[in-house]
N, C-alpha and C. Protein backbone atom coordinates (compact mmCIF):
# COMPACT_ATOMS: atom_id res chain seq x y z
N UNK A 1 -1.95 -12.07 -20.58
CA UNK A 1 -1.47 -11.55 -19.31
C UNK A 1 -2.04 -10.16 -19.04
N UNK A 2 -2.11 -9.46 -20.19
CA UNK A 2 -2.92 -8.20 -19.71
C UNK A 2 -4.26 -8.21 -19.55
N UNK A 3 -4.93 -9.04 -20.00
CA UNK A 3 -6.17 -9.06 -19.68
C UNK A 3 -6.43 -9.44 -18.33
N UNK A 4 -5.53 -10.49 -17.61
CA UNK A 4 -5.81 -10.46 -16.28
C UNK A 4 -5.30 -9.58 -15.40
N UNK A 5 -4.54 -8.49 -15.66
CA UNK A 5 -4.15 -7.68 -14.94
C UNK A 5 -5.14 -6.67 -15.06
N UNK A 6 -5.95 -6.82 -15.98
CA UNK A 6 -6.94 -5.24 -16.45
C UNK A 6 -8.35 -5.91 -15.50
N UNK A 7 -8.40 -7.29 -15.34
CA UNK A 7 -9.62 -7.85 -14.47
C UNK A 7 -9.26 -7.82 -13.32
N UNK A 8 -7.68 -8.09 -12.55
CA UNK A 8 -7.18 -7.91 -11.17
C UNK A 8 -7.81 -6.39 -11.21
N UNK A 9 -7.13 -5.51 -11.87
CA UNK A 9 -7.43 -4.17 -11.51
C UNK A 9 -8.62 -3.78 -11.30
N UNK A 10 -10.02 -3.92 -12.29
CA UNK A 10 -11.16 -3.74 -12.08
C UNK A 10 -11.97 -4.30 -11.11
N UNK A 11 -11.63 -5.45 -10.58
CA UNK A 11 -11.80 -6.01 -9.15
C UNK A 11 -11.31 -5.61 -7.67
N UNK A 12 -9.75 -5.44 -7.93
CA UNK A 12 -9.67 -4.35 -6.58
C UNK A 12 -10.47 -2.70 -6.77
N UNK A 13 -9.96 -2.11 -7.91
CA UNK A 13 -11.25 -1.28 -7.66
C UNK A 13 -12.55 -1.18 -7.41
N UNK A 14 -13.35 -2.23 -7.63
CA UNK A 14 -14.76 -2.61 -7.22
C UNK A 14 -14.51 -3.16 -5.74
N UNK A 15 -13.51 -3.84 -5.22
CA UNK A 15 -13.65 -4.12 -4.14
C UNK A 15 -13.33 -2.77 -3.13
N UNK A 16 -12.63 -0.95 -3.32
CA UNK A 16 -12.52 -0.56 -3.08
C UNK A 16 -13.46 0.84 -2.92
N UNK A 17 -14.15 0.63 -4.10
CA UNK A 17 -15.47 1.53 -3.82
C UNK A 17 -16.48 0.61 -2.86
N UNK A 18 -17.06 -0.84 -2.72
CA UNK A 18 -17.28 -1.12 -1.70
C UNK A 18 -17.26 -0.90 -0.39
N UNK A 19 -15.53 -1.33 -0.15
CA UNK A 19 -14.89 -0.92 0.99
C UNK A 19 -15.85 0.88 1.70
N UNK A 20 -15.04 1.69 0.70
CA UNK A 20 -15.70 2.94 0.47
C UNK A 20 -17.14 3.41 1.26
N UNK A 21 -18.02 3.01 -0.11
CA UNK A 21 -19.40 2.98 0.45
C UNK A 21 -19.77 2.08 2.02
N UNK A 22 -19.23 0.95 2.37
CA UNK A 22 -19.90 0.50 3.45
C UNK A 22 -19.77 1.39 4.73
N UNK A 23 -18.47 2.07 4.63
CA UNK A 23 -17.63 2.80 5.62
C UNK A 23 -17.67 3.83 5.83
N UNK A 24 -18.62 4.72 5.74
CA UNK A 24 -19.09 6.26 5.44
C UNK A 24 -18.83 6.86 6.94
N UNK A 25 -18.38 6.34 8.33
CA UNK A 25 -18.08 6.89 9.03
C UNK A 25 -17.11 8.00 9.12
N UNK A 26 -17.15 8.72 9.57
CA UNK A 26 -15.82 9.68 9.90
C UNK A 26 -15.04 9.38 10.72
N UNK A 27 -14.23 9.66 10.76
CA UNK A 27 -12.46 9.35 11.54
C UNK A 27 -11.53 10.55 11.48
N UNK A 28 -10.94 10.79 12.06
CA UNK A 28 -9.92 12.19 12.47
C UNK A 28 -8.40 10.76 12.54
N UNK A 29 -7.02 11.30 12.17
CA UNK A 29 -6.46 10.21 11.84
C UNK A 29 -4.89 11.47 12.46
N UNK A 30 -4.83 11.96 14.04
CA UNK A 30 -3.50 12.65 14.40
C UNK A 30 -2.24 12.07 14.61
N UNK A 31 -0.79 12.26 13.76
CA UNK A 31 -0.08 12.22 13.61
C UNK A 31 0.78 13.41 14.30
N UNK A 32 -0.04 14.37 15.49
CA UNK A 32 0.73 14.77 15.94
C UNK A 32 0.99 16.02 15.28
N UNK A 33 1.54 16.14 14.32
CA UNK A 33 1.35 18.10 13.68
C UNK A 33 0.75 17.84 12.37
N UNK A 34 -0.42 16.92 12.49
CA UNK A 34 -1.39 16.98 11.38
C UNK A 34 -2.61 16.53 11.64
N UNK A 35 -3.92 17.07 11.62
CA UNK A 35 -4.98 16.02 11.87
C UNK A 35 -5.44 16.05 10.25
N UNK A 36 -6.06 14.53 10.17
CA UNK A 36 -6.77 14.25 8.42
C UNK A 36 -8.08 13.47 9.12
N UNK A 37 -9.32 13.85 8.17
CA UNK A 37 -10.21 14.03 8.69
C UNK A 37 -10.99 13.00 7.05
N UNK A 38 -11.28 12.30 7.11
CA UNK A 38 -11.60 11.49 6.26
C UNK A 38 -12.86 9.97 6.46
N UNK A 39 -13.38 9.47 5.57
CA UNK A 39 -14.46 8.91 5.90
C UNK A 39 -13.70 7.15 6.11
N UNK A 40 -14.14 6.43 7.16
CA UNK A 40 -13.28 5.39 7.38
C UNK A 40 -12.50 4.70 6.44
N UNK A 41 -13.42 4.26 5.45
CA UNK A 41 -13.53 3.44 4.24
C UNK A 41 -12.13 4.22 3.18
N UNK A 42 -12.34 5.56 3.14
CA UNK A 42 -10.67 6.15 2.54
C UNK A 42 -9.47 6.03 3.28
N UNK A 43 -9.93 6.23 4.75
CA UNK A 43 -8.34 5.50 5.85
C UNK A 43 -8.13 4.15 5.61
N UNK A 44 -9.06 3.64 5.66
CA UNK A 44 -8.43 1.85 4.89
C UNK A 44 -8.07 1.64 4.02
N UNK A 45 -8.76 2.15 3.01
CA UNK A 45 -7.84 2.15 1.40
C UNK A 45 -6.60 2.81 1.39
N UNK A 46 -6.17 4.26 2.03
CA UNK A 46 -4.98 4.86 2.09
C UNK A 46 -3.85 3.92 2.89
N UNK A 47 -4.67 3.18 4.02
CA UNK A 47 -3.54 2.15 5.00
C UNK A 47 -2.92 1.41 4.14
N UNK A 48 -4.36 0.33 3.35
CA UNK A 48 -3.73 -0.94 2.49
C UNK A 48 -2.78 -0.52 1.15
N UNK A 49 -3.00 0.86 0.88
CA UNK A 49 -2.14 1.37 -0.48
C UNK A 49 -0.78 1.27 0.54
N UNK A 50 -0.51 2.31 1.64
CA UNK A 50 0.84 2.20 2.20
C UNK A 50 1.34 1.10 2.29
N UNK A 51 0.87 -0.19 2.80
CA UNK A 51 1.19 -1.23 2.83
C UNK A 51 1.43 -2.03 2.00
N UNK A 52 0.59 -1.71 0.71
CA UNK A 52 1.49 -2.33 -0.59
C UNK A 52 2.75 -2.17 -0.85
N UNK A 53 2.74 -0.58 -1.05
CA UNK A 53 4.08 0.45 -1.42
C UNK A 53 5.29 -0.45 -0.20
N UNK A 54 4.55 -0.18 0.60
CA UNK A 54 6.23 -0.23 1.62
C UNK A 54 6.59 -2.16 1.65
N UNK A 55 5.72 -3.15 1.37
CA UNK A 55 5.59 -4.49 0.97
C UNK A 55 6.47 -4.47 -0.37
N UNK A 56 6.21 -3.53 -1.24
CA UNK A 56 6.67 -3.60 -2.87
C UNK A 56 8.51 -2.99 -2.47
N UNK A 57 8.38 -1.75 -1.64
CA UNK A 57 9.93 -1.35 -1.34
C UNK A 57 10.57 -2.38 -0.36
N UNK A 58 10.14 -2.84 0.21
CA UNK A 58 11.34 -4.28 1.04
C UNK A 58 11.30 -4.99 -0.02
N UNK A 59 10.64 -5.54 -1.13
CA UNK A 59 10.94 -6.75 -1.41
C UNK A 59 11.78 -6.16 -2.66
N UNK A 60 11.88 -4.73 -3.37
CA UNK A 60 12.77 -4.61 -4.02
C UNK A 60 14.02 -4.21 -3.55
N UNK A 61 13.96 -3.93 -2.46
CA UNK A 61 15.32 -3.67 -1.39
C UNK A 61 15.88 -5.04 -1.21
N UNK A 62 15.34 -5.84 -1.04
CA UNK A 62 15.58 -7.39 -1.01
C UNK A 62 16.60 -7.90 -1.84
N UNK A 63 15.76 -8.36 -3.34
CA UNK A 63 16.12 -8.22 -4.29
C UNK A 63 17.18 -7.94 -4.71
N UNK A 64 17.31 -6.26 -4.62
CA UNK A 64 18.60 -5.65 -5.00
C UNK A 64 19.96 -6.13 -3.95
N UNK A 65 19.55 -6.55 -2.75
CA UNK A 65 20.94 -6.66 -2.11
C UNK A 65 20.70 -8.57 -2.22
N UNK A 66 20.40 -9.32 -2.67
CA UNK A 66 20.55 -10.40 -2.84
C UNK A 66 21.38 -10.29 -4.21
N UNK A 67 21.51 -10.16 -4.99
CA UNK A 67 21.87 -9.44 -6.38
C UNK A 67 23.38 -9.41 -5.91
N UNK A 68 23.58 -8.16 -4.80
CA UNK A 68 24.66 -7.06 -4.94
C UNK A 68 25.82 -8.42 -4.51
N UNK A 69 27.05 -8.07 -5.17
CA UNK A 69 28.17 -8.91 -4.97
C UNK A 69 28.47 -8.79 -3.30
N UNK A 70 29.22 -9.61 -3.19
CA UNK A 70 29.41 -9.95 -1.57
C UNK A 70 30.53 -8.95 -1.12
N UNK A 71 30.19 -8.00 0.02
CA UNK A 71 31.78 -7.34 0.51
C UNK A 71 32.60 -8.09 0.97
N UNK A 72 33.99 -7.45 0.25
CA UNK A 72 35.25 -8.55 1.39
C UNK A 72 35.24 -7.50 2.46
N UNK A 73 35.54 -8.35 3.29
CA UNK A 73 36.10 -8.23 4.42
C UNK A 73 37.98 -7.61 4.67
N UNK A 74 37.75 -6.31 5.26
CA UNK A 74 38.88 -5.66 5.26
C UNK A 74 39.60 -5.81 6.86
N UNK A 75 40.74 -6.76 6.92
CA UNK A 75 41.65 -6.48 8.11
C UNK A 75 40.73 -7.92 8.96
């Protein structure tokens, strides 16, 4: 099992310096009281990381309230 997690890993990283290198454009990325100024190929990798993270926090938010005992109902 770890060995395929150490080949998942070395594969999204190869697929992410790819990403990377093809994408050498620049991009300005305003949020309004921030501008980030970065080469496309790192705004996509930073998007798809958020989107893991916040994919990985619903489904352990999930999880945990599927788990949690049921409230009674008061009145």
């Amino acid at each position: 099992m770890r060995a395929l997690r150490a080949v998942l890993a070395l594969l999204f990283l190869g697929l992410g310096l790819v990403l990377g290198a093809l994408n050498p454009q620049p991009v300005a990325i305003d949020l309004g009281f921030a501008i980030f100024r970065a080469s496309l190929g790192v705004a996509l990798l930073f998007a798809l990381l958020a989107g893991f993270i916040a994919g990985g926090l619903v489904l352990a938010a999930s999880t945990r309230l599927r788990r949690a005992p049921p409230a009674t109902g008061a009145g």
